[in-house]
C-alpha atoms as a PDB file:
ATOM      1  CA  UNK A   1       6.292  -7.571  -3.789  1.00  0.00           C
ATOM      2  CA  UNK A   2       9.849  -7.323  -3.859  1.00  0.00           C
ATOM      3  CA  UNK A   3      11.003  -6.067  -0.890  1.00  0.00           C
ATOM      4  CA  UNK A   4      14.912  -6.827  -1.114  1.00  0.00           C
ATOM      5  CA  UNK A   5      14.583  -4.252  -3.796  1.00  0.00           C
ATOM      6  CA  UNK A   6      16.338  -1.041  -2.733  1.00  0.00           C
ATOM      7  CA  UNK A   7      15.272   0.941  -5.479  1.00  0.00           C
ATOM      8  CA  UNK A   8      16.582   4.846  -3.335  1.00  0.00           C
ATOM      9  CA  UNK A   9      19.926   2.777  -3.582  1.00  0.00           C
ATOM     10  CA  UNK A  10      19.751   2.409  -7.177  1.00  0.00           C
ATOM     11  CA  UNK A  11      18.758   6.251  -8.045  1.00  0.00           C
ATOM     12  CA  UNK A  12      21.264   7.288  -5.567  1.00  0.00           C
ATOM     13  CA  UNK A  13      24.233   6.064  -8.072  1.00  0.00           C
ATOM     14  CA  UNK A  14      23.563   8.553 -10.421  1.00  0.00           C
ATOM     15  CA  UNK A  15      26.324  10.793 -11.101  1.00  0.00           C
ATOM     16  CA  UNK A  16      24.011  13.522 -11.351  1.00  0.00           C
ATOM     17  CA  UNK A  17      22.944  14.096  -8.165  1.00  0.00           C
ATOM     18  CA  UNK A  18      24.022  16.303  -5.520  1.00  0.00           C
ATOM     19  CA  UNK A  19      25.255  14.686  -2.190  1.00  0.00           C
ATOM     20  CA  UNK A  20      22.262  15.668  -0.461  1.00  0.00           C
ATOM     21  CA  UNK A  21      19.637  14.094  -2.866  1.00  0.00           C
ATOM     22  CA  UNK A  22      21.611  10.746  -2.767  1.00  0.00           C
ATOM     23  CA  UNK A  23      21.552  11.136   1.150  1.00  0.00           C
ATOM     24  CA  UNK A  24      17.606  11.504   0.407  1.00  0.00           C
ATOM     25  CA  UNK A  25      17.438   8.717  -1.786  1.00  0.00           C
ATOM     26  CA  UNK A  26      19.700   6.047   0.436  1.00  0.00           C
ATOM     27  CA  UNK A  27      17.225   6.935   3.074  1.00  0.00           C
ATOM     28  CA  UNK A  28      14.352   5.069   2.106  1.00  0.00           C
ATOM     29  CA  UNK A  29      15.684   1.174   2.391  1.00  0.00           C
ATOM     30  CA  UNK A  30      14.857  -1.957   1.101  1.00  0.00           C
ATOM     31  CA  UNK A  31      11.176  -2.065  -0.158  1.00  0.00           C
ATOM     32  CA  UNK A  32      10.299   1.539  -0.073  1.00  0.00           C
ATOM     33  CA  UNK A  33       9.702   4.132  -2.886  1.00  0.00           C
ATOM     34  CA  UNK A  34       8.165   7.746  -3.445  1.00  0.00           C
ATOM     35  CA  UNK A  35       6.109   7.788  -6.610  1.00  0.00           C
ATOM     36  CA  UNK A  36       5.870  11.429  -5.894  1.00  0.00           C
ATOM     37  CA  UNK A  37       9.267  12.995  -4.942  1.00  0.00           C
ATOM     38  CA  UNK A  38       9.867  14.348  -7.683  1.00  0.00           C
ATOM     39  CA  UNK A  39       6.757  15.618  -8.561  1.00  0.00           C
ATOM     40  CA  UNK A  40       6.386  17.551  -5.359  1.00  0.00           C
ATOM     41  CA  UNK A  41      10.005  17.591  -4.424  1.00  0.00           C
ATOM     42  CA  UNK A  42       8.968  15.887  -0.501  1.00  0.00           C
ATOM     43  CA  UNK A  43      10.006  13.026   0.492  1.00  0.00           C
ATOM     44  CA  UNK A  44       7.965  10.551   2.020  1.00  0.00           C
ATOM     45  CA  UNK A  45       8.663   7.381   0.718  1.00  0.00           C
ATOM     46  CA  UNK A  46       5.748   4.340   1.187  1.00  0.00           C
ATOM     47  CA  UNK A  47       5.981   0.278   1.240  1.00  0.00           C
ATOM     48  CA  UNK A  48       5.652  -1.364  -2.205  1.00  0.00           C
ATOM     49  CA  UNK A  49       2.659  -2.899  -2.108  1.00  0.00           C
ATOM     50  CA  UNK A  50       1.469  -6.170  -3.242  1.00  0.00           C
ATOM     51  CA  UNK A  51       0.822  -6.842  -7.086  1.00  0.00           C
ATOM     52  CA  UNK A  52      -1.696  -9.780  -6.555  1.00  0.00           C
ATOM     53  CA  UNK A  53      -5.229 -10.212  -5.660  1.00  0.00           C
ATOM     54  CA  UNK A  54      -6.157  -6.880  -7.213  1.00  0.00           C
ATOM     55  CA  UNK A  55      -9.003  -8.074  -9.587  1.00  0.00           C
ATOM     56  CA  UNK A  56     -12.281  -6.896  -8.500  1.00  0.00           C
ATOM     57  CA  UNK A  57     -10.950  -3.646  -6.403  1.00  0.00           C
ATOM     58  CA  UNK A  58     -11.408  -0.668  -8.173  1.00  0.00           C
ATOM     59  CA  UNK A  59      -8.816   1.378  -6.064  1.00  0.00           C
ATOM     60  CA  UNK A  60      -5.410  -0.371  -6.238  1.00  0.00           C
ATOM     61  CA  UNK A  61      -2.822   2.115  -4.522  1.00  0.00           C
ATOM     62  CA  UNK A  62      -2.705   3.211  -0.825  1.00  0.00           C
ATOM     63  CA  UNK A  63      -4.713   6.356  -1.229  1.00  0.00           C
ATOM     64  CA  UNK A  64      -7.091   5.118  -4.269  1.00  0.00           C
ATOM     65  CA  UNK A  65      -6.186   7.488  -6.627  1.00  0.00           C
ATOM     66  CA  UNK A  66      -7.199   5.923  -9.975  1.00  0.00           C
ATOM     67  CA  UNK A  67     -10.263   3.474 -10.131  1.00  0.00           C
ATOM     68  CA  UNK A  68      -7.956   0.947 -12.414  1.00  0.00           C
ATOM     69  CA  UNK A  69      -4.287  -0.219 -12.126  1.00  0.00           C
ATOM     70  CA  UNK A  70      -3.839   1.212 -15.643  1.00  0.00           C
ATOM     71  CA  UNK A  71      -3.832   5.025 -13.977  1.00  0.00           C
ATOM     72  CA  UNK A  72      -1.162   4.012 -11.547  1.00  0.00           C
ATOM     73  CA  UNK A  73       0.385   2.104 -14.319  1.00  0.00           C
ATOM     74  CA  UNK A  74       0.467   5.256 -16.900  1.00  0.00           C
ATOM     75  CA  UNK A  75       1.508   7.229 -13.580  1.00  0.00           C
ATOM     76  CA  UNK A  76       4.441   5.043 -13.481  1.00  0.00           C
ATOM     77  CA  UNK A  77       5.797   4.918 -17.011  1.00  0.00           C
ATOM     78  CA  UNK A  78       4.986   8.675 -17.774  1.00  0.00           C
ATOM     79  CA  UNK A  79       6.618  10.357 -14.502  1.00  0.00           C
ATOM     80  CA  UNK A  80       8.693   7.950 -13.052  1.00  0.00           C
ATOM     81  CA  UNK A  81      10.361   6.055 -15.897  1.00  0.00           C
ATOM     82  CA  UNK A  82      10.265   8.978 -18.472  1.00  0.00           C
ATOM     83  CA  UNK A  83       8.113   6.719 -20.801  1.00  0.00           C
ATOM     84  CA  UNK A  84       6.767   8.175 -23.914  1.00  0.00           C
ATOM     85  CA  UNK A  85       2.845   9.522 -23.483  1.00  0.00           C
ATOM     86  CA  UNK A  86       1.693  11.843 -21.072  1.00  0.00           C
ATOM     87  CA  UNK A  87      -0.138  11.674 -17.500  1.00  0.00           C
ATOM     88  CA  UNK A  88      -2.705  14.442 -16.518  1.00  0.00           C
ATOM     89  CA  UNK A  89      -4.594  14.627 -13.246  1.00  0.00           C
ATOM     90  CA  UNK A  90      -5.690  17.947 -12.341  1.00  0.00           C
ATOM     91  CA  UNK A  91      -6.145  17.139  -8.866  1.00  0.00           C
ATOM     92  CA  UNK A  92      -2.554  16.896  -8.588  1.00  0.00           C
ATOM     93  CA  UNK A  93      -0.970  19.571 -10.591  1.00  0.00           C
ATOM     94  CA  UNK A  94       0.309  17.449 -12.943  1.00  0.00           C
ATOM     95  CA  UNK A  95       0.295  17.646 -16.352  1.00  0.00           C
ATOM     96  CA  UNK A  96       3.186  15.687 -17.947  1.00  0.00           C
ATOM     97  CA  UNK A  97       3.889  15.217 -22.167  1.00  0.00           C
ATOM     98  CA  UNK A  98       6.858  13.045 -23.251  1.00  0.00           C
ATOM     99  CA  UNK A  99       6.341  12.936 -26.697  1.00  0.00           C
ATOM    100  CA  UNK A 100       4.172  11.009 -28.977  1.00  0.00           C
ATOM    101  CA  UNK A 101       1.930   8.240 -27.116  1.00  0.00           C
ATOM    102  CA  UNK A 102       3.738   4.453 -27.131  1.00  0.00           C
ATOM    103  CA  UNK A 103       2.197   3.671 -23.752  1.00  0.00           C
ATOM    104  CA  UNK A 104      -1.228   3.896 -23.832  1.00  0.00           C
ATOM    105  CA  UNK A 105      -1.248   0.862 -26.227  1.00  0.00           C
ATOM    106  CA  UNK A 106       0.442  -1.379 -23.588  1.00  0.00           C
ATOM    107  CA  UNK A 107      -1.872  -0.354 -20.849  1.00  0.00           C
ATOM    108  CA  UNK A 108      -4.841  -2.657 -21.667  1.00  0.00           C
ATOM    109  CA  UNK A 109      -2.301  -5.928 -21.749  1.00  0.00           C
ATOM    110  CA  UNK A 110      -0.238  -5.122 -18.767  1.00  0.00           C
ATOM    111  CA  UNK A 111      -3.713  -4.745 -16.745  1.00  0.00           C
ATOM    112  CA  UNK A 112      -5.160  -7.807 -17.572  1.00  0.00           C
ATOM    113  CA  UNK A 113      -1.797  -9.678 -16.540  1.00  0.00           C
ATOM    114  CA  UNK A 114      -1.776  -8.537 -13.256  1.00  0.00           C
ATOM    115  CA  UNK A 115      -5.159  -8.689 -12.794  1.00  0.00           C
ATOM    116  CA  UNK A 116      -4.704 -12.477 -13.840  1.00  0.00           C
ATOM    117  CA  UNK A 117      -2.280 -12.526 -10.308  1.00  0.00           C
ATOM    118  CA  UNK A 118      -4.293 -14.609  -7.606  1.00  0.00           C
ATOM    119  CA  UNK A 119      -3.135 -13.609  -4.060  1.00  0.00           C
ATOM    120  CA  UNK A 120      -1.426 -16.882  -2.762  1.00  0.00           C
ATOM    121  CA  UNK A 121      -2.346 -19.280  -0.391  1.00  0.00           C
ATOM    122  CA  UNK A 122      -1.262 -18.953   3.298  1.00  0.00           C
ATOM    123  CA  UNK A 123       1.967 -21.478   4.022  1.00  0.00           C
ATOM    124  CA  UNK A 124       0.833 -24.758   5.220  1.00  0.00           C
ATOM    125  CA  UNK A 125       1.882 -24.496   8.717  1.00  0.00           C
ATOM    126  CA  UNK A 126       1.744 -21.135   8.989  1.00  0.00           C
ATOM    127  CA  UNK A 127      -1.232 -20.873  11.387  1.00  0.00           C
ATOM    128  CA  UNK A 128      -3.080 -21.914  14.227  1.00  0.00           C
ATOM    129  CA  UNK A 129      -5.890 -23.601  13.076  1.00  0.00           C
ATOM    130  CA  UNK A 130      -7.953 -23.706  15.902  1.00  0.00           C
ATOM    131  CA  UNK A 131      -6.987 -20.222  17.058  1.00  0.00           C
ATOM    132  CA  UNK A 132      -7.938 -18.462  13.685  1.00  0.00           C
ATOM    133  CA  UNK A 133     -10.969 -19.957  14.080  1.00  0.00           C
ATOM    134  CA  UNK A 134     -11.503 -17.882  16.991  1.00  0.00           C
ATOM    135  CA  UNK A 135      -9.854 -14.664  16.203  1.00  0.00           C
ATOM    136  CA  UNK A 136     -12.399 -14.535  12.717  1.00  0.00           C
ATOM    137  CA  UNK A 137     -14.768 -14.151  15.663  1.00  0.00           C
ATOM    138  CA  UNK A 138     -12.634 -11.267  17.203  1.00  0.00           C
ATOM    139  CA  UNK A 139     -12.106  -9.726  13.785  1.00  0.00           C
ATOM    140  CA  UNK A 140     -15.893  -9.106  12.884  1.00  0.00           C
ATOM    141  CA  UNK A 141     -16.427  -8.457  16.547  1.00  0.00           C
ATOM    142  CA  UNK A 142     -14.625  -7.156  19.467  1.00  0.00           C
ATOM    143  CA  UNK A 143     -11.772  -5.963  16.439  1.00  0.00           C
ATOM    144  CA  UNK A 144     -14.160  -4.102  14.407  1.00  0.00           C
ATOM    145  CA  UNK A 145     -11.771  -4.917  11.772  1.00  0.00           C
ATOM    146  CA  UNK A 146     -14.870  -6.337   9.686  1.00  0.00           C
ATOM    147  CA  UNK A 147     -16.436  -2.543   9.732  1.00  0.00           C
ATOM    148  CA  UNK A 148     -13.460  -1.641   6.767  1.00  0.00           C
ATOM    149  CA  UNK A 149     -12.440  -5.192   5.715  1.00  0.00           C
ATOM    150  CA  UNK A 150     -15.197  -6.023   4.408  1.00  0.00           C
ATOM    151  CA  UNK A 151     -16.465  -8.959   1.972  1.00  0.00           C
ATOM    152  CA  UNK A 152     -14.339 -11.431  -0.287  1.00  0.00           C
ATOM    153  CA  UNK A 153     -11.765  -9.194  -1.009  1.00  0.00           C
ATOM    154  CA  UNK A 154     -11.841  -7.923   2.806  1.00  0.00           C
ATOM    155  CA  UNK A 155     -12.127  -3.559   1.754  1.00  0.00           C
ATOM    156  CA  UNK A 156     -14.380  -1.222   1.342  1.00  0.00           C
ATOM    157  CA  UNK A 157     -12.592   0.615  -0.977  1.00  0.00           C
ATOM    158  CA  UNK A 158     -14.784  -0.046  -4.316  1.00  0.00           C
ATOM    159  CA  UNK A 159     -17.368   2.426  -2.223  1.00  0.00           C
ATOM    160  CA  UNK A 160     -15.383   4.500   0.092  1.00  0.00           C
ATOM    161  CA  UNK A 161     -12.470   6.292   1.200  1.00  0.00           C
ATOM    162  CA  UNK A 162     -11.462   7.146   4.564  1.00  0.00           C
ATOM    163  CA  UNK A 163      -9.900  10.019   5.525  1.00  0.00           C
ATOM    164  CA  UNK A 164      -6.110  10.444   7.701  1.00  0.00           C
ATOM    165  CA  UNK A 165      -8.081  10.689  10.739  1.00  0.00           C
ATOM    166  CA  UNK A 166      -9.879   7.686  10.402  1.00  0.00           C
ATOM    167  CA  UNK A 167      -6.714   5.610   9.973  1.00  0.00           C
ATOM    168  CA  UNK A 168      -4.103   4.313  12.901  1.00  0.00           C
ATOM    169  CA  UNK A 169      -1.212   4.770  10.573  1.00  0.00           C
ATOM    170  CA  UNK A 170      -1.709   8.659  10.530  1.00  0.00           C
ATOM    171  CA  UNK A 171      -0.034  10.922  12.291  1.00  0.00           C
ATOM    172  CA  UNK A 172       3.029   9.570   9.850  1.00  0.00           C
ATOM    173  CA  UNK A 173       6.157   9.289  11.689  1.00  0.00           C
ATOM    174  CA  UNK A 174       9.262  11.197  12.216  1.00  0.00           C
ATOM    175  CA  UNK A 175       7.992  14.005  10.468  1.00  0.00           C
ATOM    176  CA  UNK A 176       7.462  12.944   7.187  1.00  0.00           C
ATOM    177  CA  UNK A 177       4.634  14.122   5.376  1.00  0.00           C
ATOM    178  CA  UNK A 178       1.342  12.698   5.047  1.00  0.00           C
ATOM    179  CA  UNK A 179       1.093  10.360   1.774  1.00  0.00           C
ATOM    180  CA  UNK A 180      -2.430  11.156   1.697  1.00  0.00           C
ATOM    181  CA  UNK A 181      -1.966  14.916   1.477  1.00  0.00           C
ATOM    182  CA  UNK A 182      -0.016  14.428  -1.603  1.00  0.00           C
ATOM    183  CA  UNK A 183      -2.096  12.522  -3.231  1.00  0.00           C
ATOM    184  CA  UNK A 184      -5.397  13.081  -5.695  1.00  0.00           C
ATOM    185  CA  UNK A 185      -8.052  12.005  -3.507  1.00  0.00           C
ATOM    186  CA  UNK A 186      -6.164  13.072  -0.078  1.00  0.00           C
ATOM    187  CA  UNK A 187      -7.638   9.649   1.231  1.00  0.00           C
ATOM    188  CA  UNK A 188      -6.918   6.471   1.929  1.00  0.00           C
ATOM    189  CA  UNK A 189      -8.016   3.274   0.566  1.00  0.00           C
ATOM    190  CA  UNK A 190      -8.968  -0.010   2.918  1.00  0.00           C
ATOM    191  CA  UNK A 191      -5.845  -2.606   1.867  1.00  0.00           C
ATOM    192  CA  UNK A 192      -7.016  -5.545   1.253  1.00  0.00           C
ATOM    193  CA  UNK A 193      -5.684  -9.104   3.439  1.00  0.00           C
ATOM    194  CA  UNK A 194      -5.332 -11.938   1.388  1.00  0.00           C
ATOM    195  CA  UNK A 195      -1.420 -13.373   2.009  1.00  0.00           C
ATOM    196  CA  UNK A 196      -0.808 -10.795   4.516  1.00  0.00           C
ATOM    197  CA  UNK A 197       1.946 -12.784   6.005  1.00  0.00           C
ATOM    198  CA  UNK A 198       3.909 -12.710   3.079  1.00  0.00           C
ATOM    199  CA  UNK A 199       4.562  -8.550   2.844  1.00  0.00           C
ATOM    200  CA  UNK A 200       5.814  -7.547   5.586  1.00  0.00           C
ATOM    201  CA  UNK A 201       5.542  -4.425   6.802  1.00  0.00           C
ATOM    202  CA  UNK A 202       2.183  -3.292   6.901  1.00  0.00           C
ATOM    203  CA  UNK A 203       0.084  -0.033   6.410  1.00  0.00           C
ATOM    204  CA  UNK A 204       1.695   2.266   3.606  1.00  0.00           C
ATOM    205  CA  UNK A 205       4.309   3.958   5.715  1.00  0.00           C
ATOM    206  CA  UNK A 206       5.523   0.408   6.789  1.00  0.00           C
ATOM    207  CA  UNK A 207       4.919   1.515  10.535  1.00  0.00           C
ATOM    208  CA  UNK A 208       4.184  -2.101  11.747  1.00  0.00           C
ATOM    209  CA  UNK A 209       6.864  -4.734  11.371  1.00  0.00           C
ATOM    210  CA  UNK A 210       4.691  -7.544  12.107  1.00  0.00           C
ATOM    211  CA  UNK A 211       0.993  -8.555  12.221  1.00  0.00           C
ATOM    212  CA  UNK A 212       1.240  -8.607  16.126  1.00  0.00           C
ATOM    213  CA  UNK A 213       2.608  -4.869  15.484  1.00  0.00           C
ATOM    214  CA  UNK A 214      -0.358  -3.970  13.684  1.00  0.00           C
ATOM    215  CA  UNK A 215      -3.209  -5.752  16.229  1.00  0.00           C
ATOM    216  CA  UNK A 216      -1.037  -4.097  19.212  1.00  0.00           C
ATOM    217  CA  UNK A 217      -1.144  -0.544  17.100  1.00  0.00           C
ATOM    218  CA  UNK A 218      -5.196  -1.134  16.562  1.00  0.00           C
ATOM    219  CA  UNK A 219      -6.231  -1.795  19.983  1.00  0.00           C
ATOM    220  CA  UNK A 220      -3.805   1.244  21.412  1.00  0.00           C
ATOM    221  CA  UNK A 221      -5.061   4.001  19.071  1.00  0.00           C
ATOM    222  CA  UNK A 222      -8.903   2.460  18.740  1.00  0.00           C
ATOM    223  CA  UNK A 223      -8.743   1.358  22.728  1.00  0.00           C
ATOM    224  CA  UNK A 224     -10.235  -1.745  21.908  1.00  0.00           C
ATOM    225  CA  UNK A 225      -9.183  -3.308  25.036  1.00  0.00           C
ATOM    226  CA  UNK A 226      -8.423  -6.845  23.669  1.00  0.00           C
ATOM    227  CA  UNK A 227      -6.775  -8.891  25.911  1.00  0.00           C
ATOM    228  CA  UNK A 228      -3.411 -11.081  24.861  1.00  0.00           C
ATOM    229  CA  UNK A 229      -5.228 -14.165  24.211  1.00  0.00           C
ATOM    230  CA  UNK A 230      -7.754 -12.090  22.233  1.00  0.00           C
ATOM    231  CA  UNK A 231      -4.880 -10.663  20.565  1.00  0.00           C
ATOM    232  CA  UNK A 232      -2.911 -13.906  19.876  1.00  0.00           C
ATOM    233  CA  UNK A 233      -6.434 -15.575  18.077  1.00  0.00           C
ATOM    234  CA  UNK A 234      -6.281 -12.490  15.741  1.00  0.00           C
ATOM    235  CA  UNK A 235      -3.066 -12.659  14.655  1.00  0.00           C
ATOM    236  CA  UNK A 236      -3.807 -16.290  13.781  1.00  0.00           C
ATOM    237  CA  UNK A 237      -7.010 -15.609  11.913  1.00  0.00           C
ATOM    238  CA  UNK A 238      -5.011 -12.820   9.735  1.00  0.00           C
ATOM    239  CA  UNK A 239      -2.292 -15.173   8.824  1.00  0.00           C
ATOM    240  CA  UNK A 240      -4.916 -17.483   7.754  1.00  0.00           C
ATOM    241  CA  UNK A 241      -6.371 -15.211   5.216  1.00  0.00           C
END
């Protein structure tokens, strides 16, 4: 993902917006976008997530509202770039038509490139050898991070969804409101690992900087009680992956 790309910035140079919505949009950063602003006028903008390694999961956004990247995709050019089509989902509200259909044509195409994007290999160097091999052990143990990330693609989320309370990224922070209540399943989706060390932050609301941020958030809010070395091995393992 590109996440030098400020794209609240960019919006916020339109001339025609008020000085408050350009304060809105220059809020967000580098890396960070709300699909759903102006669609439910909130603001609650999440991480750009990674375009690779999606072939094979069925649920391809944070909260796994489409069971193809072709919804999200038609979600995208109807609603946020003012494509020609339309985008329905009742379990949103929305019910957008932009004039006669020259997107759904392009849908099929665009899938099956990004589907063709393998998630890349961890940097040689990048990792402890030795120690990754003993935080896999932590992660399908003592981490109980095997219980969501499950499998080849490490997620669960071709069969299930899990709801806010289940996740340690919920309560969302400094007030903003909860990406999973404004979205159609009011879920969220297990993300899946491969090349985690190359998109920084993690979790949707980019709440941990780092991958020792996110084992550190895991074993406060789950009280896993891992100790520092424990900790360490894991971090290891997950840049491995």
């Amino acid at each position: 993902p590109n996440l030098d790309l400020n794209p609240g910035a960019i919006i916020a140079l339109s001339p025609a917006l008020t000085a408050a919505q350009k304060a809105i949009y220059n809020s967000w950063g580098p890396g960070r976008f709300d699909p759903r602003i102006n669609m439910d006028g909130l603001n609650g903008p999440v991480v750009i997530p990674p375009a690779y390694g999606l072939r094979g999961v069925n649920s391809i956004t944070f909260t796994g509202d489409g069971k193809d990247i072709a919804y999200w995709n038609r979600y995208v050019g109807v609603t946020q770039m003012h494509g020609h089509g339309s985008f329905v989902d009742a379990r949103t509200n929305v019910n957008i038509q932009n004039g006669p259909d020259l997107i759904s044509s392009l849908l099929p195409a665009l899938q099956q490139y990004q589907l063709s994007l393998p998630a890349p290999k961890p940097l040689a160097g990048s990792y402890d050898v030795a120690a990754a091999t003993r935080g896999e052990a932590i992660f399908r143990g003592a981490g109980q991070c095997a219980s969501c990330h499950t499998g080849a693609l490490f997620t669960d989320a071709n069969s299930r969804l899990h709801a806010p309370s289940e996740v340690v990224s919920e309560p969302e922070p400094n007030g903003v409101p909860s990406a999973a209540s404004r979205s159609a399943t009011k879920m969220y989706r297990t993300t899946p690992l491969r090349a985690l060390q190359l998109h920084a932050p993690y979790f949707h609301n980019g709440v941990a900087p780092t991958l020792e941020a996110v084992v550190e958030l895991y074993n406060t809010r789950r009280h896993l009680g891992l100790t520092a070395p424990q900790k360490a091995d894991l971090v290891q393992y997950l840049r491995s992956l």
